[in-house]
N, C-alpha and C. Protein backbone atom coordinates (compact mmCIF):
# COMPACT_ATOMS: atom_id res chain seq x y z
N UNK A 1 72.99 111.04 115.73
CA UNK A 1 74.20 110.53 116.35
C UNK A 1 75.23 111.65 116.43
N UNK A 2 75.58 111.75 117.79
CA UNK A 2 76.95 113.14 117.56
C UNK A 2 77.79 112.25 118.11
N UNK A 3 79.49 112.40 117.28
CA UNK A 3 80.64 111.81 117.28
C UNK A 3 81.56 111.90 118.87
N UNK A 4 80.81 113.09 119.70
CA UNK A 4 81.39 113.87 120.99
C UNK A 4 80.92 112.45 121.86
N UNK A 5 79.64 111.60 121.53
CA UNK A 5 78.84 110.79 123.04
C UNK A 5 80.08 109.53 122.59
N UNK A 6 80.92 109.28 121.40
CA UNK A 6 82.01 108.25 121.62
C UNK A 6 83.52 108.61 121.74
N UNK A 7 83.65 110.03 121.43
CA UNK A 7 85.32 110.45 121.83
C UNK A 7 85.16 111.25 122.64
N UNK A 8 86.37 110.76 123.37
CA UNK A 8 86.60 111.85 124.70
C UNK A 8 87.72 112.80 124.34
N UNK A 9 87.89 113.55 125.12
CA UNK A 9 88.74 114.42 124.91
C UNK A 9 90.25 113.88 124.97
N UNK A 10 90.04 112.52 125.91
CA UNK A 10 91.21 112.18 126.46
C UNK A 10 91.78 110.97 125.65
N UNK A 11 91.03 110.86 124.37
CA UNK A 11 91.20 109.84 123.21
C UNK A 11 91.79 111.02 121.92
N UNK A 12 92.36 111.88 122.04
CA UNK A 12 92.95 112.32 121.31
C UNK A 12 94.46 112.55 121.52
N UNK A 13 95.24 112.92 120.18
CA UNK A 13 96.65 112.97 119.87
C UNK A 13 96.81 113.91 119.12
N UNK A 14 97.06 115.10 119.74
CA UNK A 14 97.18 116.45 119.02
C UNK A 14 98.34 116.63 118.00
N UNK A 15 99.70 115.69 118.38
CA UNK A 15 100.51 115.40 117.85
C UNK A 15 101.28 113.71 117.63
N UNK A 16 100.84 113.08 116.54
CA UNK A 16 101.27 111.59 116.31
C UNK A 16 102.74 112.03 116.12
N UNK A 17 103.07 110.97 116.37
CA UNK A 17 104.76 110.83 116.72
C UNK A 17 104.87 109.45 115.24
N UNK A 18 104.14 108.27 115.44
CA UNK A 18 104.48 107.90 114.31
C UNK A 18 103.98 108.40 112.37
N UNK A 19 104.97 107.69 111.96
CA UNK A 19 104.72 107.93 110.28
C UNK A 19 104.28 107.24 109.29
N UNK A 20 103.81 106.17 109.98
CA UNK A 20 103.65 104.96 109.04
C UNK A 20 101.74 104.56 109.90
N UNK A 21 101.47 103.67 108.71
CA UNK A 21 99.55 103.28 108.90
C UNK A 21 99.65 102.44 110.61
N UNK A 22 100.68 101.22 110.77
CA UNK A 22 100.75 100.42 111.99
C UNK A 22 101.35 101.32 113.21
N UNK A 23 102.00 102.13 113.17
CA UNK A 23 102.43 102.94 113.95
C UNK A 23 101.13 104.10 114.79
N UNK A 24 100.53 104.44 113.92
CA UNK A 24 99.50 105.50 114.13
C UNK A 24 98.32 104.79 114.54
N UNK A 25 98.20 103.41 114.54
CA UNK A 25 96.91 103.07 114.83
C UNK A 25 97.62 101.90 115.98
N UNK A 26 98.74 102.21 116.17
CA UNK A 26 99.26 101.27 117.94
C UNK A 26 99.55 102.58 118.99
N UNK A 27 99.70 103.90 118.52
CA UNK A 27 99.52 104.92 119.91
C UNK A 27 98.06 105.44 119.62
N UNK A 28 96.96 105.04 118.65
CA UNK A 28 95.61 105.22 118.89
C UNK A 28 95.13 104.25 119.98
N UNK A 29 95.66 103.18 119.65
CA UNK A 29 95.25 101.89 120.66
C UNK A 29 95.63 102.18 122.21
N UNK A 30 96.95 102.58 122.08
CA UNK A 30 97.76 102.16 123.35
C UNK A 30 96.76 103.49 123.94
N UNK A 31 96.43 104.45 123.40
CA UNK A 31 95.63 105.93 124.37
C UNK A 31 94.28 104.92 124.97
N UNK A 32 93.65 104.66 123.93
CA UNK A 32 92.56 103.76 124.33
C UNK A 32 92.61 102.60 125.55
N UNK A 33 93.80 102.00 125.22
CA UNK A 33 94.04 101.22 126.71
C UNK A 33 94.15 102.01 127.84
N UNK A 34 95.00 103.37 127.93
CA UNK A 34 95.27 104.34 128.96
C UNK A 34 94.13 104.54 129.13
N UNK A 35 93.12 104.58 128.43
CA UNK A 35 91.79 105.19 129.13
C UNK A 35 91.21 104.80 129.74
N UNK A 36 91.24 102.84 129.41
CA UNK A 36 90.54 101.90 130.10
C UNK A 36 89.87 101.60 129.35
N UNK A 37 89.52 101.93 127.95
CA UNK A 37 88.49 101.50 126.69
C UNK A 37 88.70 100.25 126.25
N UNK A 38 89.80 99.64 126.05
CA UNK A 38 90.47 98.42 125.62
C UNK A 38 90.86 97.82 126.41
N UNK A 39 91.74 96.41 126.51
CA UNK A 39 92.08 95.98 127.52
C UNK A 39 93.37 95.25 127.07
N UNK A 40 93.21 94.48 125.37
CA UNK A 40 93.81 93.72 124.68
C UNK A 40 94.56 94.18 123.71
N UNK A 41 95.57 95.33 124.10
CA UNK A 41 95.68 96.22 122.84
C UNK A 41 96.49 95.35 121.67
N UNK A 42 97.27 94.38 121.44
CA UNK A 42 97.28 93.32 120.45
C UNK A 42 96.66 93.22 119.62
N UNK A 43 95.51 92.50 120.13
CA UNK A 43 94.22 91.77 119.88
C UNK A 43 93.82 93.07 118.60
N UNK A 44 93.27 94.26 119.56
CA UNK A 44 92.96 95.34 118.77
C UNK A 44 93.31 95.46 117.78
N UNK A 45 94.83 95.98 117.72
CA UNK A 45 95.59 96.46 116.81
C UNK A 45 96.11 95.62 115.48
N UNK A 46 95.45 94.26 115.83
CA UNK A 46 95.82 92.98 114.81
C UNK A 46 94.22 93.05 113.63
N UNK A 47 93.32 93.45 115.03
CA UNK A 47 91.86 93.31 113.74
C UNK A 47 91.72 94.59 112.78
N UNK A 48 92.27 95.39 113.31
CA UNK A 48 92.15 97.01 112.51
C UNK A 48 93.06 96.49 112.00
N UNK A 49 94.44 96.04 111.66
CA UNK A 49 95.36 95.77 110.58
C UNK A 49 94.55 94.88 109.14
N UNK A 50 94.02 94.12 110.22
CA UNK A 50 93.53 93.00 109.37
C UNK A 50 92.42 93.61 108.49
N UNK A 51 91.34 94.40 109.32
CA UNK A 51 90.51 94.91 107.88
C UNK A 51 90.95 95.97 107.23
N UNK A 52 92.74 96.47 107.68
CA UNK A 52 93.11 97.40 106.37
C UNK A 52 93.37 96.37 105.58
N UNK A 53 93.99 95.42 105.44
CA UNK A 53 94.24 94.14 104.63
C UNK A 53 92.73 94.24 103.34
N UNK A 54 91.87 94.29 103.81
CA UNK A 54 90.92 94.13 103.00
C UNK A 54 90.85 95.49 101.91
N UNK A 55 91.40 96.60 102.38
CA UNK A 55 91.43 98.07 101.62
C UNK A 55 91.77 98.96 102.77
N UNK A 56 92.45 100.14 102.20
CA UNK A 56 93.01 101.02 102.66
C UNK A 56 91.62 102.06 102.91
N UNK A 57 92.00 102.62 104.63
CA UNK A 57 90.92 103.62 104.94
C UNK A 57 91.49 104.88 105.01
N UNK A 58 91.83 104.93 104.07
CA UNK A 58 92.66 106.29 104.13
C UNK A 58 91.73 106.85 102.36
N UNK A 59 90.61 107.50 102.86
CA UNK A 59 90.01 107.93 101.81
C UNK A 59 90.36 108.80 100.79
N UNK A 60 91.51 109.33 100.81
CA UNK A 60 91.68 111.03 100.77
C UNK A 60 91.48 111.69 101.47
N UNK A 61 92.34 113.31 100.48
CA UNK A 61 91.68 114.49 101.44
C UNK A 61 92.58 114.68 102.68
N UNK A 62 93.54 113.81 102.79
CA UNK A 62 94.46 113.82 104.21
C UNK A 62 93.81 113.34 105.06
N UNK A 63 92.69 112.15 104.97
CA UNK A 63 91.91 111.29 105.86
C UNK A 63 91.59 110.31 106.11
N UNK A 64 91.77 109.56 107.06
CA UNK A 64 92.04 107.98 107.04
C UNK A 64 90.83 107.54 108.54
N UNK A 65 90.22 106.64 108.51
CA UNK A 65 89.03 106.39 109.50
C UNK A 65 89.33 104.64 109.10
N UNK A 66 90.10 104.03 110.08
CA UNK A 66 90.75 102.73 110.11
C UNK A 66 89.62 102.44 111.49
N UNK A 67 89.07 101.25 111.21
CA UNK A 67 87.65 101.23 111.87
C UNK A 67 87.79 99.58 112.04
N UNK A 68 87.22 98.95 113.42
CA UNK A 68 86.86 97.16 113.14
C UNK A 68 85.74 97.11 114.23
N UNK A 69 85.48 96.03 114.36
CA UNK A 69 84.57 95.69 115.07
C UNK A 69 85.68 94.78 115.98
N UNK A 70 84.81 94.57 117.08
CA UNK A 70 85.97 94.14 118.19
C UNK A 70 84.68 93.19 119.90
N UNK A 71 85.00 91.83 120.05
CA UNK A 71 84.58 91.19 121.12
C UNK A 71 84.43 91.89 122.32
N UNK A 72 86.11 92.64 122.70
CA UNK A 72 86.40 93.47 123.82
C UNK A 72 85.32 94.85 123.98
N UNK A 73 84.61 95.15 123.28
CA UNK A 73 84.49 96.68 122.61
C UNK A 73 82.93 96.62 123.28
N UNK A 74 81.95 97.11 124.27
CA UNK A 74 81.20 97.10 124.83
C UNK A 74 80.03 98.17 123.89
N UNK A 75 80.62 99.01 123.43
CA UNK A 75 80.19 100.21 122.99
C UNK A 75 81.07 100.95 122.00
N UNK A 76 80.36 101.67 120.92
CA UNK A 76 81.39 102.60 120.14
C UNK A 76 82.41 103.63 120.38
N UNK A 77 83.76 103.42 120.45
CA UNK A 77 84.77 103.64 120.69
C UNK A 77 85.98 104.49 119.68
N UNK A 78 86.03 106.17 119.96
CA UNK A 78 86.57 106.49 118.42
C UNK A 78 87.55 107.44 119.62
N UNK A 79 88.55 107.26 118.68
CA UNK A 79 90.29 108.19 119.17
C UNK A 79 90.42 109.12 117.74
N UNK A 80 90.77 109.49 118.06
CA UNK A 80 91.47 110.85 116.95
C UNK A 80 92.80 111.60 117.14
N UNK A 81 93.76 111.35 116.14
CA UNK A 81 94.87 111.69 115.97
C UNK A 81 95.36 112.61 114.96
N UNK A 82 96.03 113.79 115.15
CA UNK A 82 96.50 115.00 114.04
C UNK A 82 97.98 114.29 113.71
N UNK A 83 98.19 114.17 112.68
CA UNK A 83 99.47 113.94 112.26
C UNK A 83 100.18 115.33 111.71
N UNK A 84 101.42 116.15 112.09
CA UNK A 84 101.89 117.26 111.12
C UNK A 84 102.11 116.89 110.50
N UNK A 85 102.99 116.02 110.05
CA UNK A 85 104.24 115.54 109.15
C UNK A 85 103.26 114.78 107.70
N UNK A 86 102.13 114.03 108.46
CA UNK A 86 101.58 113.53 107.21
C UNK A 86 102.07 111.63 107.07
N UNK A 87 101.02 110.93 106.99
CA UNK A 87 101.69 109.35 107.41
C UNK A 87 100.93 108.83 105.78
N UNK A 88 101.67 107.74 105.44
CA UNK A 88 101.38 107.01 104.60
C UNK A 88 100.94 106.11 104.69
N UNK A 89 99.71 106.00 104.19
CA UNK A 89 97.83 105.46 104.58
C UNK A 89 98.09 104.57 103.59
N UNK A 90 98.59 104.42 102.35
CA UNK A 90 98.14 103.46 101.34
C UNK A 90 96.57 104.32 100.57
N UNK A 91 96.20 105.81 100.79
CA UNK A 91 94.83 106.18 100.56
C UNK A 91 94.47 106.19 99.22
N UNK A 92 92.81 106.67 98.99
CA UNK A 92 92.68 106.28 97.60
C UNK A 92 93.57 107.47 96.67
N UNK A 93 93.70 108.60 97.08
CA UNK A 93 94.69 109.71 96.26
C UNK A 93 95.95 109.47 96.42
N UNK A 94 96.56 108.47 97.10
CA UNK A 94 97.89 108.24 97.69
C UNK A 94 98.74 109.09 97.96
N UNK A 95 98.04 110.11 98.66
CA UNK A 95 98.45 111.75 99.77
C UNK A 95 98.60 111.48 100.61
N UNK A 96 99.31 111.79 101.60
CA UNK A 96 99.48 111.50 103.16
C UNK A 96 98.61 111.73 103.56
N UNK A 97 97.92 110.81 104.95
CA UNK A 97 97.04 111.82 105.82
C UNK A 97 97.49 112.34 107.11
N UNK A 98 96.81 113.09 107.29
CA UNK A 98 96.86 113.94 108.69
C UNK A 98 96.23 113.78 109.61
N UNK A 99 95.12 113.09 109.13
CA UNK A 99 93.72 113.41 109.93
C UNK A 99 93.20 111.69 110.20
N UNK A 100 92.97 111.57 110.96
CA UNK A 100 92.55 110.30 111.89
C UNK A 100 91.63 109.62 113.08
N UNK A 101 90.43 109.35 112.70
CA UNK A 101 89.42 109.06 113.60
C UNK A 101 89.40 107.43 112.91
N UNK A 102 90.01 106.91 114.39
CA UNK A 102 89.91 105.47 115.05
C UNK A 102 88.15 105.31 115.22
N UNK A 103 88.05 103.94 114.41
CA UNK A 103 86.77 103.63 115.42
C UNK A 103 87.00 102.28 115.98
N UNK A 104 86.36 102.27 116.85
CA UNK A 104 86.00 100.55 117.15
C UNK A 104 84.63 100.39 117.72
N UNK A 105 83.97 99.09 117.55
CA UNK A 105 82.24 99.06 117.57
C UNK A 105 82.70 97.47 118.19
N UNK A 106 81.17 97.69 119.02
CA UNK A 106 80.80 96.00 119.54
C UNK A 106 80.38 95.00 118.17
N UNK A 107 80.62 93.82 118.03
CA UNK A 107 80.58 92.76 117.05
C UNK A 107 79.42 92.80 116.66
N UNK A 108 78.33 93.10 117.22
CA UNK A 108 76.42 93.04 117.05
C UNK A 108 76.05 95.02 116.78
N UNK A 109 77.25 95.67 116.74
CA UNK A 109 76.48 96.82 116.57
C UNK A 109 77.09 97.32 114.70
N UNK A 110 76.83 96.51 114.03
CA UNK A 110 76.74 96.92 112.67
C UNK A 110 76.08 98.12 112.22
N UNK A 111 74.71 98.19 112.76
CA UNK A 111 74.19 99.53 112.45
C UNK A 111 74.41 100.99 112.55
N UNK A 112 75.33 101.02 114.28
CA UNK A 112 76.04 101.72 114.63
C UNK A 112 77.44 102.07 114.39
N UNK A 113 78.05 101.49 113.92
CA UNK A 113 79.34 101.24 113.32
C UNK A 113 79.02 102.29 112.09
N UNK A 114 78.20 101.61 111.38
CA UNK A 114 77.79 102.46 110.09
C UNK A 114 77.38 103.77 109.65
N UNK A 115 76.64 103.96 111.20
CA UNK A 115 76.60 105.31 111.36
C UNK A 115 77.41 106.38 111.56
N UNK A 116 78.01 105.85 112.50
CA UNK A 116 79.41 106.14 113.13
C UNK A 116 80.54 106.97 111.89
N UNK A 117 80.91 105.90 111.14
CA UNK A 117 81.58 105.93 109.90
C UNK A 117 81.13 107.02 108.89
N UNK A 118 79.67 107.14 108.66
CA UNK A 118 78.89 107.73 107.78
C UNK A 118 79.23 109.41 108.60
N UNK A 119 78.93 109.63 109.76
CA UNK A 119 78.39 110.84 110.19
C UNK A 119 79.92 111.45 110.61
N UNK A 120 81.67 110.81 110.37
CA UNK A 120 82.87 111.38 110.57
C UNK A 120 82.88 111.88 108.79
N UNK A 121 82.77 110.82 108.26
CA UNK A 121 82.69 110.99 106.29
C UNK A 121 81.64 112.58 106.30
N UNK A 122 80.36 112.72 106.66
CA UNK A 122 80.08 113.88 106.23
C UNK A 122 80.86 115.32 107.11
N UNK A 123 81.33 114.83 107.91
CA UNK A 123 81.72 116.13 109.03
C UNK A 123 83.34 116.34 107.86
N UNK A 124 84.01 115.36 107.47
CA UNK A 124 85.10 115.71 107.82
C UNK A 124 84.93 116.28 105.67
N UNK A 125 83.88 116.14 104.87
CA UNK A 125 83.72 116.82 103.52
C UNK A 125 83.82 118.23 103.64
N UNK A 126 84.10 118.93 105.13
CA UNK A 126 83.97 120.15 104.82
C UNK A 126 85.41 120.50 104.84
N UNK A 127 85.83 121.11 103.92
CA UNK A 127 87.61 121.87 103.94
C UNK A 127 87.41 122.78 104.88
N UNK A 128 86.43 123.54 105.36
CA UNK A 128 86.66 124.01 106.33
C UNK A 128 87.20 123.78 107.85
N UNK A 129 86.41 122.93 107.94
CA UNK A 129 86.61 122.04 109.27
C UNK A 129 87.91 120.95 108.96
N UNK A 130 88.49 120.49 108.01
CA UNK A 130 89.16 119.95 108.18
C UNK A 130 90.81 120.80 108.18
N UNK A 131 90.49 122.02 107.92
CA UNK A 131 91.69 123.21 107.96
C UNK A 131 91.74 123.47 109.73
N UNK A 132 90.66 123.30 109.94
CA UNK A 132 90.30 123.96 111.37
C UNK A 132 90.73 122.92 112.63
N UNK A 133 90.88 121.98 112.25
CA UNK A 133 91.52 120.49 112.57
C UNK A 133 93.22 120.23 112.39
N UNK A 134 93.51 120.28 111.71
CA UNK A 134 95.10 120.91 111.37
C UNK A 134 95.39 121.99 111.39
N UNK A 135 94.67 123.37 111.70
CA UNK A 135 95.52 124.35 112.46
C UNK A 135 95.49 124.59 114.17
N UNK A 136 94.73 123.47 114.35
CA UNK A 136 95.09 123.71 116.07
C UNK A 136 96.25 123.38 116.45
N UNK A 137 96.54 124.29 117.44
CA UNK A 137 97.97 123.92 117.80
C UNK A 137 98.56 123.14 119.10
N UNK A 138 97.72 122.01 118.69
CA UNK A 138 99.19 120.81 119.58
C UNK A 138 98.09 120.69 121.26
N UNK A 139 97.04 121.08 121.14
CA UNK A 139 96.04 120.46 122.40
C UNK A 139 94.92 119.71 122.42
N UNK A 140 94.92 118.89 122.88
CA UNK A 140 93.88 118.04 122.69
C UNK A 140 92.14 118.89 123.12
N UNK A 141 92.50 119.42 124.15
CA UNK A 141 91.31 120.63 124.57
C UNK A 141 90.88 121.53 123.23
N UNK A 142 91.74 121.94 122.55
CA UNK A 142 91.24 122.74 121.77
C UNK A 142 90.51 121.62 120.35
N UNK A 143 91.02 120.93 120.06
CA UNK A 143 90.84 120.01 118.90
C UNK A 143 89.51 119.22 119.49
N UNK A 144 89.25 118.76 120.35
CA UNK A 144 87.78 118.46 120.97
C UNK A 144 87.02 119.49 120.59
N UNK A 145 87.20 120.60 120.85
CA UNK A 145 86.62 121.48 120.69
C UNK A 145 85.64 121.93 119.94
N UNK A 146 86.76 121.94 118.79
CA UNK A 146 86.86 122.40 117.32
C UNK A 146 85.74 121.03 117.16
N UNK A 147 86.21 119.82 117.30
CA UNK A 147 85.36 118.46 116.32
C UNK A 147 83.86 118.81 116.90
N UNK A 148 83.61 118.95 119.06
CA UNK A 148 82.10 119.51 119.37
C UNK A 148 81.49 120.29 118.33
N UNK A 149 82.02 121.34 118.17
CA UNK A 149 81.28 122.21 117.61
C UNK A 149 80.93 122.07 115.91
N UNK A 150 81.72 121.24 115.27
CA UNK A 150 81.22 120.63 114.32
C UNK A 150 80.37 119.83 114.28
N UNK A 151 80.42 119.17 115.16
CA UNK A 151 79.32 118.15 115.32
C UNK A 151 77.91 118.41 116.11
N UNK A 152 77.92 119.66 116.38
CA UNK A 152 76.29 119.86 116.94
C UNK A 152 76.25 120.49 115.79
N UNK A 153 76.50 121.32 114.82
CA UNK A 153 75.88 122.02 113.43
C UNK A 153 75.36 120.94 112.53
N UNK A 154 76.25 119.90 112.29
CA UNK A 154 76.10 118.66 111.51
C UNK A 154 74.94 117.47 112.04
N UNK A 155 73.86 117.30 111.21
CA UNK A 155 73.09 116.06 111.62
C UNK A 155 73.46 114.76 111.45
């Protein structure tokens, strides 16, 4: 599975504007509607609240992967957002994060979801790559980039 066949280039936010967990995951949404990926951005933005309700995805490490399954959602669906400033995730180190890959999955694709989740968790264990991710500067072109090329090295 490479993370590039569900984010586009044009599902990224080189620079989040909000600071807070609901803020950062309603201009992940609202890009996703601009794209045409979503349709219900509400709807969306109420079920990803709702399974942070269940625990905070803000793992550490300055990394948060706020993920649901979704009716609207045809196929696996991931946005990615750089925060500078650093937003307060609720995470398990209770550090700000920076770093942000949205997912959303069809209701019947559990397996994929899982994968999904599993194969951002090993990409993003490297401090390398996750330095290399917060020092781009402010383009979404380049930060695609950077995640491609991590993700064809990574199985």
């Amino acid at each position: 599975m490479k993370i590039i066949d569900f984010l586009k280039e044009g599902a990224i936010i080189p620079d989040l504007k909000s600071t807070d967990k609901e803020g950062v995951i309603k201009e992940l949404v609202v890009l996703l509607e601009e794209g045409g990926e979503v349709t219900d951005k509400e709807e969306i933005v109420k079920i990803i609240l709702e399974r942070e309700e269940l625990g905070s995805t803000g793992i550490g490490q300055g990394i948060a992967v706020p993920h649901a399954k979704a009716d609207q959602v045809k196929q696996i669906i991931i946005a990615f957002g750089l925060s500078r400033k650093g937003v307060s995730f609720e995470s398990l180190d209770e550090e700000p994060v920076y770093l942000i890959f949205l997912v959303l999955a069809p209701i019947e694709a559990t397996g994929m979801h899982l994968k999904a989740l599993a194969k951002i968790a090993r990409l993003l264990k490297d401090k390398v790559f996750r330095n290399s991710l917060k020092s781009c500067k402010g383009r979404a072109k380049e930060i695609f980039q950077v995640i491609k090329e991590e993700d064809e090295k990574t199985p």
